[in-house]
C-alpha atoms as a PDB file:
ATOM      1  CA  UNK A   1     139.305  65.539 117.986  1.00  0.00           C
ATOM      2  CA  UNK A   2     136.373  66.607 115.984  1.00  0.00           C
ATOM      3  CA  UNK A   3     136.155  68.648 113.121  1.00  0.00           C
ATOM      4  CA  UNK A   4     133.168  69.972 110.622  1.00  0.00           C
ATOM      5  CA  UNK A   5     134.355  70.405 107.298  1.00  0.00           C
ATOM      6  CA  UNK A   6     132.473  72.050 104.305  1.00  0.00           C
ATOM      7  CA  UNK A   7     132.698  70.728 100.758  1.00  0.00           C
ATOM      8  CA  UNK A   8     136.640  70.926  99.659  1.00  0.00           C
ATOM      9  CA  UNK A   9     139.070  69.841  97.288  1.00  0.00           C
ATOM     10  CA  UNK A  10     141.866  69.627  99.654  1.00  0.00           C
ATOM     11  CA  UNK A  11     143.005  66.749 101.603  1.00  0.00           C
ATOM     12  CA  UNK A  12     142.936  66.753 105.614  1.00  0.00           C
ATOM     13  CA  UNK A  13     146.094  65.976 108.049  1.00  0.00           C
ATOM     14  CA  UNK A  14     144.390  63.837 110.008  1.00  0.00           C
ATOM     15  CA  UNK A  15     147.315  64.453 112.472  1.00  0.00           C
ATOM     16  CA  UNK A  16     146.306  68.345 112.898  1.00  0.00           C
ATOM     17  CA  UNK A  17     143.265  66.862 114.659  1.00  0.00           C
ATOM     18  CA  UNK A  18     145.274  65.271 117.267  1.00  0.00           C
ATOM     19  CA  UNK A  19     145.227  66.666 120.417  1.00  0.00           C
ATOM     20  CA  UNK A  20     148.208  66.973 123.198  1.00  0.00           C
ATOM     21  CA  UNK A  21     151.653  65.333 122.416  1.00  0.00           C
ATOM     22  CA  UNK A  22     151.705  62.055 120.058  1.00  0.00           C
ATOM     23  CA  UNK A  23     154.127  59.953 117.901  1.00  0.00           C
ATOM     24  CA  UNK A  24     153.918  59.996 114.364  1.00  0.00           C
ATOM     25  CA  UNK A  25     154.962  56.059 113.910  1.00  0.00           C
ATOM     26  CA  UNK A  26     151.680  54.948 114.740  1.00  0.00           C
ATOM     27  CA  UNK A  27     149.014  54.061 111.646  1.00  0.00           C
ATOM     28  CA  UNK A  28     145.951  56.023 110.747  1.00  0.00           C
ATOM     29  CA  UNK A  29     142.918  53.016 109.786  1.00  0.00           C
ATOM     30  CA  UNK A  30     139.151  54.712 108.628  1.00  0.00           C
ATOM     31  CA  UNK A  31     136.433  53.363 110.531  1.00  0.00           C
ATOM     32  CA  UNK A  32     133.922  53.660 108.001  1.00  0.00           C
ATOM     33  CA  UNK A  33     134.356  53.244 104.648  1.00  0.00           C
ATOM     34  CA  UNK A  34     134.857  56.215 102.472  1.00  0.00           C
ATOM     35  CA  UNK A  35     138.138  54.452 100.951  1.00  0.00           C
ATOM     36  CA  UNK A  36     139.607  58.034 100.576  1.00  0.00           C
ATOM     37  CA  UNK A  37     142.386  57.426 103.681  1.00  0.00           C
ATOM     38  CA  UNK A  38     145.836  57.556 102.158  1.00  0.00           C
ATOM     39  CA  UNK A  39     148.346  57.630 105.158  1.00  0.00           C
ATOM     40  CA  UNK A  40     147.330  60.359 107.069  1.00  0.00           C
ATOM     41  CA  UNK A  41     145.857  62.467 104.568  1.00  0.00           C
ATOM     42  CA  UNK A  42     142.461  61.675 103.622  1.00  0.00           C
ATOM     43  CA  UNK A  43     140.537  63.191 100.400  1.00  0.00           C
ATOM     44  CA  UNK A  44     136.891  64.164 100.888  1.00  0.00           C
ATOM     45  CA  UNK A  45     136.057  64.193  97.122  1.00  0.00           C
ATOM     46  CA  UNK A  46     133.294  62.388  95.321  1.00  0.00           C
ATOM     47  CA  UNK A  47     131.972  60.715  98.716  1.00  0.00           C
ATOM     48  CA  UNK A  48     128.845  61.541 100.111  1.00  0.00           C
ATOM     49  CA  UNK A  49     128.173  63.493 102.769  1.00  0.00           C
ATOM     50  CA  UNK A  50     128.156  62.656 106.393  1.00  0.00           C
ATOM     51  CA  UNK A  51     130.220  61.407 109.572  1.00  0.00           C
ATOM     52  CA  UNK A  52     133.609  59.766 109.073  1.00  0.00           C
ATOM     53  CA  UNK A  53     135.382  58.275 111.844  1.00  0.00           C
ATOM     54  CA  UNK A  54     139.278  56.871 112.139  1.00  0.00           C
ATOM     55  CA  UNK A  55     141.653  55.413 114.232  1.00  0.00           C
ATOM     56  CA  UNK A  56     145.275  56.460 114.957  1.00  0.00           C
ATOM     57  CA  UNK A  57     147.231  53.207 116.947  1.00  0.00           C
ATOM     58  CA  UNK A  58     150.998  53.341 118.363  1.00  0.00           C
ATOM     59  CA  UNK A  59     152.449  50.069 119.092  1.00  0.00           C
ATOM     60  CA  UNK A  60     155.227  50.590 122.004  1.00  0.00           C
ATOM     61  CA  UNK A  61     156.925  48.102 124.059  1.00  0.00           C
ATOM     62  CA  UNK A  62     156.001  45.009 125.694  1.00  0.00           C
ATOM     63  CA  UNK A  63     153.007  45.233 123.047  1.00  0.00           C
ATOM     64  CA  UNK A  64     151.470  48.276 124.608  1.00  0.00           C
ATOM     65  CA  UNK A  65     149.067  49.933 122.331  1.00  0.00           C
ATOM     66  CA  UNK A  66     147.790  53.423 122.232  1.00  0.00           C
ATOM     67  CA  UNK A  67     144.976  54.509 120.393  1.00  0.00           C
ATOM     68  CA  UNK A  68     143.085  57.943 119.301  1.00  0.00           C
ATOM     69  CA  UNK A  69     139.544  58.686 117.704  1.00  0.00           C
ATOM     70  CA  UNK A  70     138.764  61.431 115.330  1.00  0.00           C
ATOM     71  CA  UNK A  71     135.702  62.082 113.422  1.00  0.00           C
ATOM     72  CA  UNK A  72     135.172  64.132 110.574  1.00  0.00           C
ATOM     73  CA  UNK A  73     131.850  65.486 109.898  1.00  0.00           C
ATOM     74  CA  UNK A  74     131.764  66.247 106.088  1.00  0.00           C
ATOM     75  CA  UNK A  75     128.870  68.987 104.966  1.00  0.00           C
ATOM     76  CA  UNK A  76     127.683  70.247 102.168  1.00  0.00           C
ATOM     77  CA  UNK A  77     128.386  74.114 101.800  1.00  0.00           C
ATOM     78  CA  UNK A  78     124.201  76.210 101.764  1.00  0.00           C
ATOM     79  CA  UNK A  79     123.370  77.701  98.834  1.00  0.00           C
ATOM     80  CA  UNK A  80     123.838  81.379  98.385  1.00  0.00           C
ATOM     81  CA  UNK A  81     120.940  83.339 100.247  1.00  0.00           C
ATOM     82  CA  UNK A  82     118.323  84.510  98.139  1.00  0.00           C
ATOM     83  CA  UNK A  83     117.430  87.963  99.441  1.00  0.00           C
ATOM     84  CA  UNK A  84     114.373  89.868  97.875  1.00  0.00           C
ATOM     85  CA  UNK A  85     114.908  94.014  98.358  1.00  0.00           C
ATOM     86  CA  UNK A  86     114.841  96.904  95.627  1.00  0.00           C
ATOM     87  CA  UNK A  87     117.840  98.844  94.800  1.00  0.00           C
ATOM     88  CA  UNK A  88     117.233 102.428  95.121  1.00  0.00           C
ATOM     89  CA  UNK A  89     114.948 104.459  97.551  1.00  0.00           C
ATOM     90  CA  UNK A  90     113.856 107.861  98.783  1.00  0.00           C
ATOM     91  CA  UNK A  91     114.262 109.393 102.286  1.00  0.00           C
ATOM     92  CA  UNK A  92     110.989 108.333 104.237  1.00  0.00           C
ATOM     93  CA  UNK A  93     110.701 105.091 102.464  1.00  0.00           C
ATOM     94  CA  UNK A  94     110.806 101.715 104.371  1.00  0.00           C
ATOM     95  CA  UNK A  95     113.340  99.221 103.235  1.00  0.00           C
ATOM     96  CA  UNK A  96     112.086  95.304 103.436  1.00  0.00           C
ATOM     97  CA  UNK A  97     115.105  92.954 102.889  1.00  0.00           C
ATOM     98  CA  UNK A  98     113.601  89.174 102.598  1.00  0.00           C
ATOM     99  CA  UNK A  99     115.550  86.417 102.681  1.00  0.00           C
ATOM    100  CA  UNK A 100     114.205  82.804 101.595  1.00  0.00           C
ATOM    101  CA  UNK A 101     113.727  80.411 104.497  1.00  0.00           C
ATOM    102  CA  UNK A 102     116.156  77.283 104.545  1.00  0.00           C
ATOM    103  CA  UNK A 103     115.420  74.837 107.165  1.00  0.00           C
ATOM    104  CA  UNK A 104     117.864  75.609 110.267  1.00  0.00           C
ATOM    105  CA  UNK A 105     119.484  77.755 109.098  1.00  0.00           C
ATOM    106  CA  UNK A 106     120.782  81.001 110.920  1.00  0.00           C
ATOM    107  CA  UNK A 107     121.762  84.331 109.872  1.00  0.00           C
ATOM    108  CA  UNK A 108     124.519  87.419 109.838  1.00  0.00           C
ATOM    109  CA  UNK A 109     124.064  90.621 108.586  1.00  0.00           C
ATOM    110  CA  UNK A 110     126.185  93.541 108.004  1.00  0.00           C
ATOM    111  CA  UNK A 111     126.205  96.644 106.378  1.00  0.00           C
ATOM    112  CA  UNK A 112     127.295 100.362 106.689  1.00  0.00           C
ATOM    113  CA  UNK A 113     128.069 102.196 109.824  1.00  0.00           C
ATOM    114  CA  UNK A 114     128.867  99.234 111.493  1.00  0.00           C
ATOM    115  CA  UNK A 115     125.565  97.378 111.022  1.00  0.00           C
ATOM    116  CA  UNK A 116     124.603  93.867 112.071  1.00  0.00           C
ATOM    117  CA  UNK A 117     122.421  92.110 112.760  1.00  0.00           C
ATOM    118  CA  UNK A 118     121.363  87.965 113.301  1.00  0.00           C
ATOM    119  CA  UNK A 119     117.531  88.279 112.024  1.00  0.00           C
ATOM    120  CA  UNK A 120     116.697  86.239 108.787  1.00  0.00           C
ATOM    121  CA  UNK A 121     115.074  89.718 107.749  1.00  0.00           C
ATOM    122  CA  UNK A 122     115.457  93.059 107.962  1.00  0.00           C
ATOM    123  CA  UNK A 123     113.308  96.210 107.962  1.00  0.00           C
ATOM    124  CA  UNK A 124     114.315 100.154 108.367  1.00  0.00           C
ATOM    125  CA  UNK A 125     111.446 102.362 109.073  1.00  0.00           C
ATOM    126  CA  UNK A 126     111.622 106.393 107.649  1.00  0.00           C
ATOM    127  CA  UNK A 127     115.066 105.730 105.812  1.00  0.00           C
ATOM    128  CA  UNK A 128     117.542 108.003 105.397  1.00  0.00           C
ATOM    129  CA  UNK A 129     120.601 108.552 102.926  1.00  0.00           C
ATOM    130  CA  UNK A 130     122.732 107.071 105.857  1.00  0.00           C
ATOM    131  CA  UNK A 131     121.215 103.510 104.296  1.00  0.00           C
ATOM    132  CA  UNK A 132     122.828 103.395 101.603  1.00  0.00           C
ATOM    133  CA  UNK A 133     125.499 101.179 100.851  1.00  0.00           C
ATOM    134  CA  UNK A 134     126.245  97.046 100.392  1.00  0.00           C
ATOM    135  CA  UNK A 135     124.504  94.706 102.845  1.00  0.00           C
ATOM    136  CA  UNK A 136     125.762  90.974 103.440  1.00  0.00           C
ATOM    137  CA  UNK A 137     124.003  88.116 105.127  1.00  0.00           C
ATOM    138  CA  UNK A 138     125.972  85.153 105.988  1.00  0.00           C
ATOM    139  CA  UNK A 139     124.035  81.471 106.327  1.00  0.00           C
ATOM    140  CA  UNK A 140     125.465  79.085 108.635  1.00  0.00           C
ATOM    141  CA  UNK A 141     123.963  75.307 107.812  1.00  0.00           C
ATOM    142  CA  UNK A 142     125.329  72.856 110.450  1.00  0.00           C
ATOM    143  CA  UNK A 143     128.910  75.189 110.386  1.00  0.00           C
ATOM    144  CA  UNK A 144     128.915  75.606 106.774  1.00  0.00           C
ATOM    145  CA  UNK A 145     128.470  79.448 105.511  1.00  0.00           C
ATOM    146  CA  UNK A 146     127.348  80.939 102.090  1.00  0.00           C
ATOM    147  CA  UNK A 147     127.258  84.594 101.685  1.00  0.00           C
ATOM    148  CA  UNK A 148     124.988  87.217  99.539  1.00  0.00           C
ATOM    149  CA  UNK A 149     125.595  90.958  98.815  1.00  0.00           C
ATOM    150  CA  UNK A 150     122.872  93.593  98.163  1.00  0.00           C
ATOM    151  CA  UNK A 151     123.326  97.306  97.055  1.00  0.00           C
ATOM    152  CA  UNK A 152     120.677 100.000  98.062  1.00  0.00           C
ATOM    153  CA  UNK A 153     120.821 103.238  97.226  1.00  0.00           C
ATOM    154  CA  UNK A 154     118.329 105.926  99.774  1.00  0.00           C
ATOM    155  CA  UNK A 155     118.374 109.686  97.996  1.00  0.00           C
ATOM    156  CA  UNK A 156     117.287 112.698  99.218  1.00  0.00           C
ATOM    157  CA  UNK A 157     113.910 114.590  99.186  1.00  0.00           C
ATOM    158  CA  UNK A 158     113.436 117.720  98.561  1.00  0.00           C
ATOM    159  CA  UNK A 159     113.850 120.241 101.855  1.00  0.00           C
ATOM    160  CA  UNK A 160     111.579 123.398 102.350  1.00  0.00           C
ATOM    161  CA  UNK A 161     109.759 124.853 103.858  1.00  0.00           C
ATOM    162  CA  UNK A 162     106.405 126.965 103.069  1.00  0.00           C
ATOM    163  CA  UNK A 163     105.655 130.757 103.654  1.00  0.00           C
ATOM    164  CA  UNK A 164     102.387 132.177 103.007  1.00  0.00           C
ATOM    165  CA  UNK A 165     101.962 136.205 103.169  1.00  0.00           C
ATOM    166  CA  UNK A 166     101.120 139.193 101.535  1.00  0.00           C
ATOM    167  CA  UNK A 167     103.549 140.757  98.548  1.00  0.00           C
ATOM    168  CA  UNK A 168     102.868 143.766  97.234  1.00  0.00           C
ATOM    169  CA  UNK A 169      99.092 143.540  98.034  1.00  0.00           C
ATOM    170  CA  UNK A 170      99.060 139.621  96.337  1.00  0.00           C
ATOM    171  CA  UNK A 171      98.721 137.109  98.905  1.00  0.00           C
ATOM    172  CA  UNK A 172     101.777 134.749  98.175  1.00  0.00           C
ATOM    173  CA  UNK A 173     102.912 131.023  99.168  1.00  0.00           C
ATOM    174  CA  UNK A 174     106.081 130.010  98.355  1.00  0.00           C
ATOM    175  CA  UNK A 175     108.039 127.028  99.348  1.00  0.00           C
ATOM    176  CA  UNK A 176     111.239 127.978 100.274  1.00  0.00           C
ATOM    177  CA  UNK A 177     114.506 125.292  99.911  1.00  0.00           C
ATOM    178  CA  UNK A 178     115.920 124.652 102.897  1.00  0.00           C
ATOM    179  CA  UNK A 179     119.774 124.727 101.400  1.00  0.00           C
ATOM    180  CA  UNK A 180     120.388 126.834  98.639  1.00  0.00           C
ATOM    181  CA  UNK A 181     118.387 126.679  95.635  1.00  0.00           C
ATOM    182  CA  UNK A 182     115.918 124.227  93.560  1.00  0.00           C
ATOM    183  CA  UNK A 183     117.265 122.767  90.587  1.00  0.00           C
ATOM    184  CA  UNK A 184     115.791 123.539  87.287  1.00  0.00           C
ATOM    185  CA  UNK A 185     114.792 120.116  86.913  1.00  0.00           C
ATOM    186  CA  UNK A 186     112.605 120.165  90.358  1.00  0.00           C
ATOM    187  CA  UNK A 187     108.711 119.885  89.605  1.00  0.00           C
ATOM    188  CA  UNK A 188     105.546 121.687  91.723  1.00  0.00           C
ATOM    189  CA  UNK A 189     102.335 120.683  92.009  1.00  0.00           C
ATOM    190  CA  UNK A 190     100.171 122.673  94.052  1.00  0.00           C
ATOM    191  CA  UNK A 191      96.856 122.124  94.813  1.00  0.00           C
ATOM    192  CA  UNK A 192      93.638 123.692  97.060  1.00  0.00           C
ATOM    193  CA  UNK A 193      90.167 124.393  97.740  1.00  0.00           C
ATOM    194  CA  UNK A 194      87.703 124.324  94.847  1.00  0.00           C
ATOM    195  CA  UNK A 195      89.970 122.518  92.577  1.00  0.00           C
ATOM    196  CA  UNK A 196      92.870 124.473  92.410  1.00  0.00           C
ATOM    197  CA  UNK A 197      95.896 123.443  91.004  1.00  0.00           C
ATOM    198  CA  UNK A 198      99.316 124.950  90.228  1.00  0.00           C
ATOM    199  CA  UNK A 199     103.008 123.407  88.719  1.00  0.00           C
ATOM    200  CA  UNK A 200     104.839 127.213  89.293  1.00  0.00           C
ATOM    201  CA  UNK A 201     106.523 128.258  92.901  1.00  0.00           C
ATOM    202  CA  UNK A 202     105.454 130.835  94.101  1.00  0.00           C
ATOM    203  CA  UNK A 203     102.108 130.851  93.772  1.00  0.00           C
ATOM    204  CA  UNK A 204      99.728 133.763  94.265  1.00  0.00           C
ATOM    205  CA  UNK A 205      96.065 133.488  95.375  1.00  0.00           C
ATOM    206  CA  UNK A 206      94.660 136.798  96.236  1.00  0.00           C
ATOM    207  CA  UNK A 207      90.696 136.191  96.647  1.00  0.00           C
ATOM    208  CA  UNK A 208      91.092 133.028  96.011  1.00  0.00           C
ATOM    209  CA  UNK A 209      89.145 130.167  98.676  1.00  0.00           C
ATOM    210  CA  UNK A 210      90.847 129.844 102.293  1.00  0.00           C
ATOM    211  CA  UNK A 211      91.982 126.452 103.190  1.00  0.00           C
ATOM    212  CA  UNK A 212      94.422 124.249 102.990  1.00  0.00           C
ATOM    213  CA  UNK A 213      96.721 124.672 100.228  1.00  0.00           C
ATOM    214  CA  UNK A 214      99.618 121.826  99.039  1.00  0.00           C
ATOM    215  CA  UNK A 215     102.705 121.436  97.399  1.00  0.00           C
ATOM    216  CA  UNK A 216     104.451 117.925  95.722  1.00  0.00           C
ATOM    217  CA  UNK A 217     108.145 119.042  94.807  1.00  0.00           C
ATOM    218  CA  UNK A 218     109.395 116.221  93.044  1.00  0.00           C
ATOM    219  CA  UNK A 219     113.116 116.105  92.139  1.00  0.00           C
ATOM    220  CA  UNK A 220     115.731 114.668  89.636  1.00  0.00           C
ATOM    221  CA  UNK A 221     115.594 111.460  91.147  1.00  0.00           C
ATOM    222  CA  UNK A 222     112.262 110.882  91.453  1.00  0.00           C
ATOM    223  CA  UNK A 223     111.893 111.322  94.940  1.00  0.00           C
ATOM    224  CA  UNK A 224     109.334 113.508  96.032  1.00  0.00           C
ATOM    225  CA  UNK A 225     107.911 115.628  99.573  1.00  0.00           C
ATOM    226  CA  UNK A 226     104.838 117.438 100.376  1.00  0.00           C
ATOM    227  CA  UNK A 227     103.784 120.546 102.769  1.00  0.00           C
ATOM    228  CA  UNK A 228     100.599 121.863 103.282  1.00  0.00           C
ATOM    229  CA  UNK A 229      99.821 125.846 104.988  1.00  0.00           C
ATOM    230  CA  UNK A 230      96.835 126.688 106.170  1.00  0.00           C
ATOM    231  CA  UNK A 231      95.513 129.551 104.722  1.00  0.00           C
ATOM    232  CA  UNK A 232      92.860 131.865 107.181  1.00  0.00           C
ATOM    233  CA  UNK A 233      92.393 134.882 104.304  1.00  0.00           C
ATOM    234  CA  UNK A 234      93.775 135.289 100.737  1.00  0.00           C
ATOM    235  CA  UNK A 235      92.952 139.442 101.250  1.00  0.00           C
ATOM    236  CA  UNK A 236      96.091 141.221 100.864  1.00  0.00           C
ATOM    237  CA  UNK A 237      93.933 145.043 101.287  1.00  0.00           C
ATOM    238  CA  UNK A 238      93.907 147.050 104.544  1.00  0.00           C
ATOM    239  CA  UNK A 239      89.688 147.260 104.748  1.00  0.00           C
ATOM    240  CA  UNK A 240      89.231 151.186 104.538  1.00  0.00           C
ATOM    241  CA  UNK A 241      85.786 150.143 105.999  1.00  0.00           C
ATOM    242  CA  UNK A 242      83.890 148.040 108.383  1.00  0.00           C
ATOM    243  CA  UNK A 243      80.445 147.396 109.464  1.00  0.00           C
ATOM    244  CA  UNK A 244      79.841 145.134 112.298  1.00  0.00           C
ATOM    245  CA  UNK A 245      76.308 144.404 111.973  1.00  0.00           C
ATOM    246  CA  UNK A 246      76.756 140.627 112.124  1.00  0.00           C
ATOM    247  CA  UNK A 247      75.829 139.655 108.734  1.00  0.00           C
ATOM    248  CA  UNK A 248      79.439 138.170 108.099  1.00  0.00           C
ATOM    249  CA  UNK A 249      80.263 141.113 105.558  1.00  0.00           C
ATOM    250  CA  UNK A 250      83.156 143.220 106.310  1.00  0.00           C
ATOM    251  CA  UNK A 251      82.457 142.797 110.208  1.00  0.00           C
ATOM    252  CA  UNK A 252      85.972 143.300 111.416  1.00  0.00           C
ATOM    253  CA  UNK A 253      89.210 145.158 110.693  1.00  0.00           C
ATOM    254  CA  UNK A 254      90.401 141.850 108.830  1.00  0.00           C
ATOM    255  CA  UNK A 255      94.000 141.447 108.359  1.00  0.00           C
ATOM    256  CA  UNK A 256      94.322 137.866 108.663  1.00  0.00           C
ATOM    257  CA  UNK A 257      96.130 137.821 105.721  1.00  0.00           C
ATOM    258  CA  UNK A 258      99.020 139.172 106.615  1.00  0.00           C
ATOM    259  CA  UNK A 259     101.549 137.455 108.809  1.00  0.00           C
ATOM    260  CA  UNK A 260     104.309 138.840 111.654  1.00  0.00           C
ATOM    261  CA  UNK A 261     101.457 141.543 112.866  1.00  0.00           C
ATOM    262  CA  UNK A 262     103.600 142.622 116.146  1.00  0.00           C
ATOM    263  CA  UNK A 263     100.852 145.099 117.038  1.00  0.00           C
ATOM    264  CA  UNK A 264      97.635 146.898 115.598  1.00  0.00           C
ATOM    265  CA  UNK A 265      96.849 150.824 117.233  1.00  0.00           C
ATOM    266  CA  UNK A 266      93.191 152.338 116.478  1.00  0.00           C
ATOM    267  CA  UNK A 267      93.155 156.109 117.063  1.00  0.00           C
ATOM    268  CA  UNK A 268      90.293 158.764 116.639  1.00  0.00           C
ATOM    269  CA  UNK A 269      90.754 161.738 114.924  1.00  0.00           C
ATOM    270  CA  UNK A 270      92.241 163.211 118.613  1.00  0.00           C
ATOM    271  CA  UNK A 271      95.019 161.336 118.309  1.00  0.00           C
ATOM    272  CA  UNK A 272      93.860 159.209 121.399  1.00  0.00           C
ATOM    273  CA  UNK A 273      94.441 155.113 121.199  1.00  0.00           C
ATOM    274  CA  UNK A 274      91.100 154.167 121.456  1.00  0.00           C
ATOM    275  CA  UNK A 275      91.696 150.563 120.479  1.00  0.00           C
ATOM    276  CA  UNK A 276      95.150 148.071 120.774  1.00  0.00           C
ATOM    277  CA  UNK A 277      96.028 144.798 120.291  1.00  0.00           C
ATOM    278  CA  UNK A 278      99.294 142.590 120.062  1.00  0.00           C
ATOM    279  CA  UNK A 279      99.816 139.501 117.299  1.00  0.00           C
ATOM    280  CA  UNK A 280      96.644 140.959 115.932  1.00  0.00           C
ATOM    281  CA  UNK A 281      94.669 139.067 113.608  1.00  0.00           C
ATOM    282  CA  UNK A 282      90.882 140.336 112.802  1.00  0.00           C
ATOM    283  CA  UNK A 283      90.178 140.918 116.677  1.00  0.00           C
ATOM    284  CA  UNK A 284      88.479 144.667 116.387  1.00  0.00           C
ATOM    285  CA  UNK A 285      84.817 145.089 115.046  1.00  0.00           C
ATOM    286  CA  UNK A 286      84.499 148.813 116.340  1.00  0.00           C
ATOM    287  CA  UNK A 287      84.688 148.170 120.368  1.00  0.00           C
ATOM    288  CA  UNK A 288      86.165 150.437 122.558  1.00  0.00           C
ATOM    289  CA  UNK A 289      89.599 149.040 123.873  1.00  0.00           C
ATOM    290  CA  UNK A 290      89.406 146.961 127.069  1.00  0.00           C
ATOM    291  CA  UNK A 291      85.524 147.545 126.613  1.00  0.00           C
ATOM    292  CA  UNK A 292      83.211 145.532 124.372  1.00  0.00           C
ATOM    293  CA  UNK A 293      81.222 149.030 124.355  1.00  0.00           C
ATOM    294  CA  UNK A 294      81.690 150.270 120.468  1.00  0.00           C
ATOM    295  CA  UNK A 295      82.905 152.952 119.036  1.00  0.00           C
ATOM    296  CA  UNK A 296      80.674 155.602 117.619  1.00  0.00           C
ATOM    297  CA  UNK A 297      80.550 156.288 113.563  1.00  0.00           C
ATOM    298  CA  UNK A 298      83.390 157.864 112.142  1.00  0.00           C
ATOM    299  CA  UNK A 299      86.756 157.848 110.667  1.00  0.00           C
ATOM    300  CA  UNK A 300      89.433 156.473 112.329  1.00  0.00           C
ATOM    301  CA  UNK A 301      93.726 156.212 112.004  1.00  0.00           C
ATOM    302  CA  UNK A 302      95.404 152.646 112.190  1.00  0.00           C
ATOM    303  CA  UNK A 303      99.289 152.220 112.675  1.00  0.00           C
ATOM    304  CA  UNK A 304      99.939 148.311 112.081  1.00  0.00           C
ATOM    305  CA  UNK A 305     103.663 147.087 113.262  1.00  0.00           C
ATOM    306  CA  UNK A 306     105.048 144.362 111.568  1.00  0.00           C
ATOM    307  CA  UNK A 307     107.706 142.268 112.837  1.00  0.00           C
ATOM    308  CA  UNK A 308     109.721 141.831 110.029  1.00  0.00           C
ATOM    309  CA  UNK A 309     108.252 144.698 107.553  1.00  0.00           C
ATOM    310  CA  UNK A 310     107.954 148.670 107.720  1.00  0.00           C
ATOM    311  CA  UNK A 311     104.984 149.697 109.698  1.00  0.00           C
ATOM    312  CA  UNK A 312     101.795 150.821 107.766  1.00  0.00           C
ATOM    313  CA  UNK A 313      99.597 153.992 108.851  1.00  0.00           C
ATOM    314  CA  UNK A 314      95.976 154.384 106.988  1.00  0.00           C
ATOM    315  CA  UNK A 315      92.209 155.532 107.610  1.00  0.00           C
ATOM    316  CA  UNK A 316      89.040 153.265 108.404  1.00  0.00           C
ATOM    317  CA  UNK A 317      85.409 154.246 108.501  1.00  0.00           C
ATOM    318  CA  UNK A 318      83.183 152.760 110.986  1.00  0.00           C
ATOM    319  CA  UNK A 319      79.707 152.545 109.974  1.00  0.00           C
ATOM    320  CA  UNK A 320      77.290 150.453 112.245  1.00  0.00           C
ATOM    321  CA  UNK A 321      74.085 149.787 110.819  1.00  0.00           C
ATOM    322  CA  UNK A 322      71.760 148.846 113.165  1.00  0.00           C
END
């Protein structure tokens, strides 16, 4: 029989590499020269590495001779993987383990949930707190196996989400957590157009640029997430006035800064709906409804129906100056 045998202390029965049926009178004699045979037992210590090969004879009757081969090839035990990867991470991060290259060798990983995996390397893409835990890769050098450990740590980011709207006539963006509250020890930075910038939540930005506006919440751990909203209108003020001329001053009944408009209703001082539309934004400059024919001057009544909010009922003057 043949065996591979990593660096050891112990001595080998050379009869447990026997194969089949045999009888134990016989006499063990090393082939090569490691002069570590003592009986049957031989003592891999302080000899180099390499192949060792012996003979077991049994002398029966009539002179008959029976003979078995076993070699023994003695290897050195790999050193410990080296593995290159940081400790702790946040969600959304991508984890690199690197392992130093050794000549032939090969590779087995494992690690929570389950994991493995045979690749000298590994890399997770948009981690998640489901990482975390200890990761082991096993080398195997010509049968002989050394093992490294690694610890990684993936925490949470902060979970919101952003709602920009009109509160109490200020236009407002908040972020929102998505579970509970944010701790006292979570940071804000907001920033927008013309060089705004903000570390409270909520913020409020009534005639303030439109654009894009951005938060960075930042959390105990260092880990950190960012939303943007895009903002159409910071006016938070029914217009008691418009005057669609086309010079890009109060043109239209703007309410794009309100949000969850179900339906707008224009009416003349009749009481008739002269104007109507659904998810209304800043659609009406003074036209007659289903007609791009306008209006003439005059005061009119809006009801605006919110989908979330108690409907609100005012006056607008249309003015056209031609």
């Amino acid at each position: 029989g043949n065996l591979v045998l990593c660096v050891t202390s112990n001595s080998v029965n050379l009869f447990t590499l026997l194969n089949g049926t045999y009888d134990t009178g016989g006499v063990w004699q090393e082939i090569t020269n490691s002069g570590m045979l003592s009986g049957n037992n031989w003592l891999p210590l302080g000899i180099p590495y390499g192949v060792y090969n012996f003979k077991y004879t049994v002398s029966g009757f009539c002179n008959a001779i029976d003979e078995s081969f076993v070699s023994i090839t003695f290897n050195p035990i790999p050193m410990d993987p080296i593995v290159d990867v940081d400790s702790n991470y946040c969600s959304g991060d991508d984890i690199q383990f690197f392992t130093e290259t050794i000549p032939n060798e090969t590779y087995q990983w494992t690690g929570p949930n389950s994991f493995t995996a045979t690749a000298q390397n590994l890399v997770f893409n948009d981690s998640t707190t489901i990482l975390s835990g200890n990761y082991t890769v096993t080398a195997n050098l010509n049968g002989c196996t050394s093992s490294t450990t690694k610890t990684i740590l993936v925490k949470p980011i902060p979970q919101f989400t952003i709602e920009a709207n009109c509160i109490n006539n200020n236009f407002t963006i908040s972020a929102i957590p998505s579970n509970g509250t944010f701790s006292s020890s979570d940071t804000f930075l907001w920033s927008g157009p013309d060089g705004f910038t903000s570390a409270v939540n909520p913020i409020q930005i009534s005639n303030k640029p439109k654009g894009t506006y951005s938060v960075v919440i930042t959390n105990i751990d260092g880990c950190s997430a960012t939303k943007s909203v895009e903002v159409l209108s910071t006016l938070c003020t029914i217009p008691n006035g418009i005057s669609p001329n086309g010079d890009g001053l109060n043109d239209s009944f703007d309410l794009s800064g309100f949000t969850g408009i179900r339906e707008l209703k224009i009416f003349n001082r009749y009481g008739m709906v002269v104007y109507e539309q659904e998810n209304y934004i800043d659609q009406w400059h003074g036209q007659q409804k289903n007609s791009d024919k306008l209006l003439p001057d005059g005061t009119y009544y809006y009801l605006i129906n919110f989908e979330n909010s108690e409907p609100k009922t005012g006056w607008v003057y249309l003015v056209r100056e031609y």
